[in-house]
C-alpha atoms as a PDB file:
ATOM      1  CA  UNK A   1     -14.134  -5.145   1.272  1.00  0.00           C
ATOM      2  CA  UNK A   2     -13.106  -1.581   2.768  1.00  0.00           C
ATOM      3  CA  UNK A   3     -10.752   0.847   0.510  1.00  0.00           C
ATOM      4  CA  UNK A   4      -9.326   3.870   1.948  1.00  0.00           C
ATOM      5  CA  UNK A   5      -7.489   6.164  -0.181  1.00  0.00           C
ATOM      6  CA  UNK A   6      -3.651   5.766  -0.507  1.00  0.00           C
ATOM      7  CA  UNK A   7      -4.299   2.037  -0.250  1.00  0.00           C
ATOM      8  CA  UNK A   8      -2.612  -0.273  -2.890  1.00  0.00           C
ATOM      9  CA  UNK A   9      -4.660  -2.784  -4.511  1.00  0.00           C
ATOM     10  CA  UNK A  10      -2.198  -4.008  -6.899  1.00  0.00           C
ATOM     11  CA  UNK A  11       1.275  -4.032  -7.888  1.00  0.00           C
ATOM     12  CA  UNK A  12       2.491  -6.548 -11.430  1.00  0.00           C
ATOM     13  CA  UNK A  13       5.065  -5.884 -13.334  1.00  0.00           C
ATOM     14  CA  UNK A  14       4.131  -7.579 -17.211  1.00  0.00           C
ATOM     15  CA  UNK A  15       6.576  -8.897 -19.304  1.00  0.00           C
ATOM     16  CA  UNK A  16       6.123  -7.513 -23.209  1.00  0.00           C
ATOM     17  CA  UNK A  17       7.337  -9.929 -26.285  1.00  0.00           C
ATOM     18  CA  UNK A  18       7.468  -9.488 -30.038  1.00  0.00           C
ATOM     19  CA  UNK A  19       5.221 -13.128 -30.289  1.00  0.00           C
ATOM     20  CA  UNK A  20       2.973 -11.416 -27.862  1.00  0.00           C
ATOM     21  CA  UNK A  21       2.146  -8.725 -29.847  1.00  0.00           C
ATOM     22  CA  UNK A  22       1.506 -10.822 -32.962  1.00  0.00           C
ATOM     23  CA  UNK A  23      -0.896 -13.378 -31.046  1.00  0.00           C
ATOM     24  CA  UNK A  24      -2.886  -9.824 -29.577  1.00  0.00           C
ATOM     25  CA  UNK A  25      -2.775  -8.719 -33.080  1.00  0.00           C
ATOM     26  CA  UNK A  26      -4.682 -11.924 -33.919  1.00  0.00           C
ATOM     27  CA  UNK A  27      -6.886 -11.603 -31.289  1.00  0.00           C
ATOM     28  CA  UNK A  28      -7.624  -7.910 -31.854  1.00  0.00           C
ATOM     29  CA  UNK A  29      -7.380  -8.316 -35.985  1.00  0.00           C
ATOM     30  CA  UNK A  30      -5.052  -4.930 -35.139  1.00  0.00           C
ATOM     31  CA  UNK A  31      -2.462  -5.602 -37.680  1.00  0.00           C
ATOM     32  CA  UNK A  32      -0.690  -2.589 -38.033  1.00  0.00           C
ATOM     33  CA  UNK A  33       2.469  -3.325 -39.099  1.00  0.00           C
ATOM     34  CA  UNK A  34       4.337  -1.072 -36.641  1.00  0.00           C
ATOM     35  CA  UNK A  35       3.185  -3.981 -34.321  1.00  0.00           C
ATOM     36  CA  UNK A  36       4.995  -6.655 -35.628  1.00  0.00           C
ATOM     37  CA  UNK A  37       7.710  -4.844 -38.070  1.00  0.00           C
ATOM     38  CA  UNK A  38      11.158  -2.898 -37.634  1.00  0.00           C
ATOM     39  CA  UNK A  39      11.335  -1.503 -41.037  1.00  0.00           C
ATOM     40  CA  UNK A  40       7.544  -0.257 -41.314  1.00  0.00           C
ATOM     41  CA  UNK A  41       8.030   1.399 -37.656  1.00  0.00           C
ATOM     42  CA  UNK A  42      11.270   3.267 -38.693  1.00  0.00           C
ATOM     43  CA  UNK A  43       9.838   4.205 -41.861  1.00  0.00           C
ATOM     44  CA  UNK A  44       6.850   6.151 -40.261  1.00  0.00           C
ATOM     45  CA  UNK A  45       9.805   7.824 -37.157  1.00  0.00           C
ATOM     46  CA  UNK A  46       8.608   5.483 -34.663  1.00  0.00           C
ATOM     47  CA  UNK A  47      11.408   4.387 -32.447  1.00  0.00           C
ATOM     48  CA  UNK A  48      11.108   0.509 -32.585  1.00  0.00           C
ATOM     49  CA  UNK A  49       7.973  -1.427 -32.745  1.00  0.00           C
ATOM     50  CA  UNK A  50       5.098  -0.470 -30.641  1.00  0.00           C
ATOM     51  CA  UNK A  51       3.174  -2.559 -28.155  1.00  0.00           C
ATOM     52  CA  UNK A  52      -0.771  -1.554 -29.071  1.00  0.00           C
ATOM     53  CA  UNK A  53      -2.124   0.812 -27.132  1.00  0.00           C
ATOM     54  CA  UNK A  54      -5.145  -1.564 -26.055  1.00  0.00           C
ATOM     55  CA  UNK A  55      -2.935  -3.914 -25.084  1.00  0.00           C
ATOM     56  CA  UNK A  56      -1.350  -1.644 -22.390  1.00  0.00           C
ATOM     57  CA  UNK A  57      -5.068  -0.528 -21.751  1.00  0.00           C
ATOM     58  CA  UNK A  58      -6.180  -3.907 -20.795  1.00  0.00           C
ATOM     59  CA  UNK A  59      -2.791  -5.649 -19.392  1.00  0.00           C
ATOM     60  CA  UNK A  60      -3.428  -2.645 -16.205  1.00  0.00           C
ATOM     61  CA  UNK A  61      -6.837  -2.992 -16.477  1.00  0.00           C
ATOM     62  CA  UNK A  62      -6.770  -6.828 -15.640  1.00  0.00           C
ATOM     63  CA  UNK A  63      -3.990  -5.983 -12.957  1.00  0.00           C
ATOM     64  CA  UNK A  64      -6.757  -4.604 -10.690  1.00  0.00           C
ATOM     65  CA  UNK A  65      -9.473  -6.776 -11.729  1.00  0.00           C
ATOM     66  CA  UNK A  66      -7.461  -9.782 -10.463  1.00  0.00           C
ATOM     67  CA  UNK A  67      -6.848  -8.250  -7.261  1.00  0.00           C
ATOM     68  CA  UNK A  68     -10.667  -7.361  -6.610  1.00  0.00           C
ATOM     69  CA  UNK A  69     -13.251  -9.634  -4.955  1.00  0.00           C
ATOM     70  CA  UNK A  70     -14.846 -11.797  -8.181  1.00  0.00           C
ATOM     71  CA  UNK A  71     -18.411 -10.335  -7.347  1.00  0.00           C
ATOM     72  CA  UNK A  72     -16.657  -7.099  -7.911  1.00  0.00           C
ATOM     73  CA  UNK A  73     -18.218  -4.945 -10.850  1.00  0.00           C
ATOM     74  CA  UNK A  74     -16.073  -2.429 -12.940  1.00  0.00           C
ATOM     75  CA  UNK A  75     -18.413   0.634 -13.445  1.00  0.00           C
ATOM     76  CA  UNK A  76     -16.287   2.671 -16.053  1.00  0.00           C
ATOM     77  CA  UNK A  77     -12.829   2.590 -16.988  1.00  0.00           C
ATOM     78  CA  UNK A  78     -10.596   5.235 -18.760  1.00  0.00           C
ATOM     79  CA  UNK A  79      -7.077   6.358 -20.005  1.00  0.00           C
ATOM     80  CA  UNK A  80      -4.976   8.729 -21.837  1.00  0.00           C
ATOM     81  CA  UNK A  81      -2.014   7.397 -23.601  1.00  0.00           C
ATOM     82  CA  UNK A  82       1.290  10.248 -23.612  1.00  0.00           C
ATOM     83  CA  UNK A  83       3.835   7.426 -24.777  1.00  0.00           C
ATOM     84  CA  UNK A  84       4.325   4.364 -26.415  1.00  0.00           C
ATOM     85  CA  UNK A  85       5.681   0.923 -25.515  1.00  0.00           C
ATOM     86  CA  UNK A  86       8.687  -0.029 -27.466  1.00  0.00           C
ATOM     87  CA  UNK A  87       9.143  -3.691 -27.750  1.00  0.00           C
ATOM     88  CA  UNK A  88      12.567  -4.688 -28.015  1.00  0.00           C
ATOM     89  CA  UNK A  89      12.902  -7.965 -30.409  1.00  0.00           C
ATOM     90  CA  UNK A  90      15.317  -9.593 -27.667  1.00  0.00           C
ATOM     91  CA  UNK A  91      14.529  -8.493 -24.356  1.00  0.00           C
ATOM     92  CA  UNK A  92      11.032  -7.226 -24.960  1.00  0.00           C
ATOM     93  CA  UNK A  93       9.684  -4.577 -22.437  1.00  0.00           C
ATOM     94  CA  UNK A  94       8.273  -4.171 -18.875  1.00  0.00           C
ATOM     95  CA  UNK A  95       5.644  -2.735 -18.299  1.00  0.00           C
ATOM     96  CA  UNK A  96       4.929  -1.941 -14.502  1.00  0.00           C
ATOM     97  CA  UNK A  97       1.576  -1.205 -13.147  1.00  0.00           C
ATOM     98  CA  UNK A  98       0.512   0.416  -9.737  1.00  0.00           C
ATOM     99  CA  UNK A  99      -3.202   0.605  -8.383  1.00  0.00           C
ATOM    100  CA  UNK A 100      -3.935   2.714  -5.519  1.00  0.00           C
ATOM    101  CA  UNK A 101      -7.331   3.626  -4.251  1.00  0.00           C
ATOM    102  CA  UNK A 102      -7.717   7.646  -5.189  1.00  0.00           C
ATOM    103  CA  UNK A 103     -11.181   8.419  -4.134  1.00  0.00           C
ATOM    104  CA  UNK A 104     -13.852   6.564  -2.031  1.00  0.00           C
ATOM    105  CA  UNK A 105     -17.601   7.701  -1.757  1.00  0.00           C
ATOM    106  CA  UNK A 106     -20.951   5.808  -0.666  1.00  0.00           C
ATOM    107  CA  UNK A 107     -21.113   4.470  -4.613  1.00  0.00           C
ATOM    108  CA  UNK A 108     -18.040   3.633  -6.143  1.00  0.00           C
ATOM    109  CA  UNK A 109     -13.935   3.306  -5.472  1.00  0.00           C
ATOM    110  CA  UNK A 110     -11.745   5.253  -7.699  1.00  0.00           C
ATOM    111  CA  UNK A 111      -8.457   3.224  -8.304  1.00  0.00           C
ATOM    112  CA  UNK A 112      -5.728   5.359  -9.722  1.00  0.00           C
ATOM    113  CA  UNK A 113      -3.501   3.414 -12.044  1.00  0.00           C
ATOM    114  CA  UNK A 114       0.338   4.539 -12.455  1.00  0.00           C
ATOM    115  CA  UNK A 115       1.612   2.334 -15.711  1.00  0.00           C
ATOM    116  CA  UNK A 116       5.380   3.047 -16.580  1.00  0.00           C
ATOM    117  CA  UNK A 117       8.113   1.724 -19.406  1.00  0.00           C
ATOM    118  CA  UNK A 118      11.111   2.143 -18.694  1.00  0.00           C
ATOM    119  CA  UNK A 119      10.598   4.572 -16.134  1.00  0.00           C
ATOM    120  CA  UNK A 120       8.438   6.750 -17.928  1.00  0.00           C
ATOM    121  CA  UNK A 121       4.601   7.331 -17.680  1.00  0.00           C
ATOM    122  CA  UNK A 122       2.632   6.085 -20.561  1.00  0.00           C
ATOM    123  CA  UNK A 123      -0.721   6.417 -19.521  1.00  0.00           C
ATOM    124  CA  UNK A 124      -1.901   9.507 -17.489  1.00  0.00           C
ATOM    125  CA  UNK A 125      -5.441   9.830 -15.802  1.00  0.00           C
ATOM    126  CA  UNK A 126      -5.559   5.712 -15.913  1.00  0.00           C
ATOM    127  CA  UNK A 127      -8.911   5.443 -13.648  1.00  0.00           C
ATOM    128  CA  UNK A 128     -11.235   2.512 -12.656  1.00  0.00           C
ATOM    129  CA  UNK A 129     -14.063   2.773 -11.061  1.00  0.00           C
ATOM    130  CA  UNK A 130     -15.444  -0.217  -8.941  1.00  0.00           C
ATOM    131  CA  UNK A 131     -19.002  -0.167  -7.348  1.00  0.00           C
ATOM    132  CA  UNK A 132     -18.565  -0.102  -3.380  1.00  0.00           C
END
């Protein structure tokens, strides 16, 4: 497949619960109670409970991948996280992910990933890289 830069590759908006983050806590064995509880999360001057931050990592993460051709190979893949993901105990959060191709060369696409709460970046410099 042919990327040129400014192309979209993938667009998902992904619905957050509280029983999500509990089973990924399972999963991950993360159990950090400002996962899961209210009180602990106040306590420490969070603002609610927090979605884990690999959990936001791989939910945009595996919006490109299932866009992409399944021979496709992920070379590297990085973030920076600048805010958190509050999880509201009745309507949850969104979280909204946008992949664009960035860069193109002879070995590898550069798909730059915008990921937003509430209107609000929470992950700056999101990059994949997918061999060409």
């Amino acid at each position: 497949m042919s990327y040129a830069i400014g192309d979209v590759i993938a667009e998902r908006t992904v619905h957050l619960t509280r029983e999500l983050l509990v089973r990924y806590a399972g999963a991950s064995g993360d159990f950090n109670p400002i996962h899961y509880r209210d009180d602990v999360a106040a306590a420490v001057g969070l603002p609610g409970v927090l979605a884990h931050g690999m959990l936001t990592m791989g939910i945009a993460s595996s919006v490109v991948v299932a866009a992409l051709e399944p021979t496709a190979r992920v070379l590297d893949y990085g973030v920076r996280f600048t805010k958190p993901v509050v999880v509201d105990p009745e309507s949850g959060a969104d979280l909204h992910v946008l992949a664009t191709v960035g860069a193109v060369d002879e070995n590898a696409v550069r798909v730059d990933l915008k990921v937003t709460f509430a209107e609000t970046t929470v992950l700056v410099k999101a990059q994949l890289r997918i061999a060409a």
